[in-house]
C-alpha atoms as a PDB file:
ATOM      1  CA  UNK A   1      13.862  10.975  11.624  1.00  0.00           C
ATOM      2  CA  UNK A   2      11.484   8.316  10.573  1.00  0.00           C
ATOM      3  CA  UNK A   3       8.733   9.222   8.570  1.00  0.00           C
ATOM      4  CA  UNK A   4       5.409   6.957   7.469  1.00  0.00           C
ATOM      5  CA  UNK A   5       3.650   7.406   4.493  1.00  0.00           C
ATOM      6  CA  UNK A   6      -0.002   5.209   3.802  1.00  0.00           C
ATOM      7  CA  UNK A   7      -0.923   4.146   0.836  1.00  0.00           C
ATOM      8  CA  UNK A   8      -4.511   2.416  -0.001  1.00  0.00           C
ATOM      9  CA  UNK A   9      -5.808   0.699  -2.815  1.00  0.00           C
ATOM     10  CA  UNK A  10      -9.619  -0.520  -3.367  1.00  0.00           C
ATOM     11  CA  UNK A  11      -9.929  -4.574  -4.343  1.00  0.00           C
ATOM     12  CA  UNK A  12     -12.634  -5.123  -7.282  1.00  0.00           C
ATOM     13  CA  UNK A  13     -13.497  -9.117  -7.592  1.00  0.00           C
ATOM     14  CA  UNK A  14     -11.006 -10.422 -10.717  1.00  0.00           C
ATOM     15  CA  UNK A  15      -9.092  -7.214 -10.408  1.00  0.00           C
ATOM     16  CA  UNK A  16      -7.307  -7.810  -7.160  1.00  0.00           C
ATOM     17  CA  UNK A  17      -3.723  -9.210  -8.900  1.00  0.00           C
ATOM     18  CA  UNK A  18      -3.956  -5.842 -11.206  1.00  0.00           C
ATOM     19  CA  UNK A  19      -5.000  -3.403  -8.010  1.00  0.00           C
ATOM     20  CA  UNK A  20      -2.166  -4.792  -5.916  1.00  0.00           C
ATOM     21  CA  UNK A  21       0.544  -4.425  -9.262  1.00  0.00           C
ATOM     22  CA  UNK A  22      -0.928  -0.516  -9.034  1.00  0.00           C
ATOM     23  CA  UNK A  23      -0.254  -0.335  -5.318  1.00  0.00           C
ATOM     24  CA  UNK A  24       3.414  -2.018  -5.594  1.00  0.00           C
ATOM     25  CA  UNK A  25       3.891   0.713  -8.190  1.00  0.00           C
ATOM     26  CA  UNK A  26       2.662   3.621  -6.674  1.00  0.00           C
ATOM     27  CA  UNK A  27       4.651   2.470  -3.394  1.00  0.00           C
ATOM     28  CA  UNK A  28       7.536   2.258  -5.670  1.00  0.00           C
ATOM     29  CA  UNK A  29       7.454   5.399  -7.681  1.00  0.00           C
ATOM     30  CA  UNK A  30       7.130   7.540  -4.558  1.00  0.00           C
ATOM     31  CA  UNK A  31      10.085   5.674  -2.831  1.00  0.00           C
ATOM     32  CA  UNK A  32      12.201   6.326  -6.089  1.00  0.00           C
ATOM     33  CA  UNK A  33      10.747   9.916  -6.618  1.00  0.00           C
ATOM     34  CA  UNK A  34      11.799  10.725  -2.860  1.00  0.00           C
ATOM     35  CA  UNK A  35      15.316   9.538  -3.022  1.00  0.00           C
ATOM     36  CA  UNK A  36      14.394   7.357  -0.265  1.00  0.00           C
ATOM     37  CA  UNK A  37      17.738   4.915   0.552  1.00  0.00           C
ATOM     38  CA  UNK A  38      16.625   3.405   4.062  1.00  0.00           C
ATOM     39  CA  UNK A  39      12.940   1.380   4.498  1.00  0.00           C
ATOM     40  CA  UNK A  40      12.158   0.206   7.806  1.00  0.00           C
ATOM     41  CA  UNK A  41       9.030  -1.295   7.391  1.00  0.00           C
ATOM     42  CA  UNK A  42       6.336  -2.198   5.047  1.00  0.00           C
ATOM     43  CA  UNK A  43       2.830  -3.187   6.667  1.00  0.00           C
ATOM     44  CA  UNK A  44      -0.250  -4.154   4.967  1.00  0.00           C
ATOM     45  CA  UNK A  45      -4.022  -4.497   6.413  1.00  0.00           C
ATOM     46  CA  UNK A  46      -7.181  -5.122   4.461  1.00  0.00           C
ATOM     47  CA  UNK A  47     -10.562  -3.245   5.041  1.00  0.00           C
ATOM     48  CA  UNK A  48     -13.657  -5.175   5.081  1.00  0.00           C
ATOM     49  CA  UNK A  49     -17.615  -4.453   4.409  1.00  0.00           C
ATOM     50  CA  UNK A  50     -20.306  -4.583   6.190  1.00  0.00           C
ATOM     51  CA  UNK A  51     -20.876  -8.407   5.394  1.00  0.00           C
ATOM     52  CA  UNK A  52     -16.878  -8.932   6.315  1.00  0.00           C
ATOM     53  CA  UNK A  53     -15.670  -9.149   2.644  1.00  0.00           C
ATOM     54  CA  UNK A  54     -12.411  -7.663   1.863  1.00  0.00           C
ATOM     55  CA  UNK A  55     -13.262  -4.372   0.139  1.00  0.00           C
ATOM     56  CA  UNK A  56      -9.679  -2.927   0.234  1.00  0.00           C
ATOM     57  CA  UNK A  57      -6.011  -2.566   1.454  1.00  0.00           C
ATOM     58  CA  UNK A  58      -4.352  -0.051   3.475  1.00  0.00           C
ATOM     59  CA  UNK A  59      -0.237  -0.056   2.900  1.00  0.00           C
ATOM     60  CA  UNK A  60       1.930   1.706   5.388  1.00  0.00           C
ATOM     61  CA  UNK A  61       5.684   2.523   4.871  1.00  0.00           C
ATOM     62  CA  UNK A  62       7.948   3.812   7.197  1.00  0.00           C
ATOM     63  CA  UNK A  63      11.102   5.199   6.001  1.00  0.00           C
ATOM     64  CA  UNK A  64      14.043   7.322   6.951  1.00  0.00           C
END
């Protein structure tokens, strides 16, 4: 059965390379923590503000 899980991280100006390390970790850890062996896809979207800047990013994971 496949199964998604979303993931989101905010993006601070001269943070972003640190925020997205946190997100590839916290993606990481929960596929390790959940014995997950099959990944099926791995999407990412940003969020913007009112004045269109990037505020954030939403990562989706669907797994088996």
């Amino acid at each position: 059965m496949v199964k998604v899980k979303t993931f989101s991280s905010q993006l601070r100006i001269f943070h972003v390379k640190e925020e997205l390390d946190a997100l590839d970790k916290s993606v990481n850890d929960f596929i390790e923590e959940n014995k997950i062996e099959k990944v099926i896809s791995v999407s990412d979207s940003s969020t913007a503000n009112a004045d269109g800047s990037t505020m954030g990013l939403i990562r989706v994971v669907a797994y088996e």
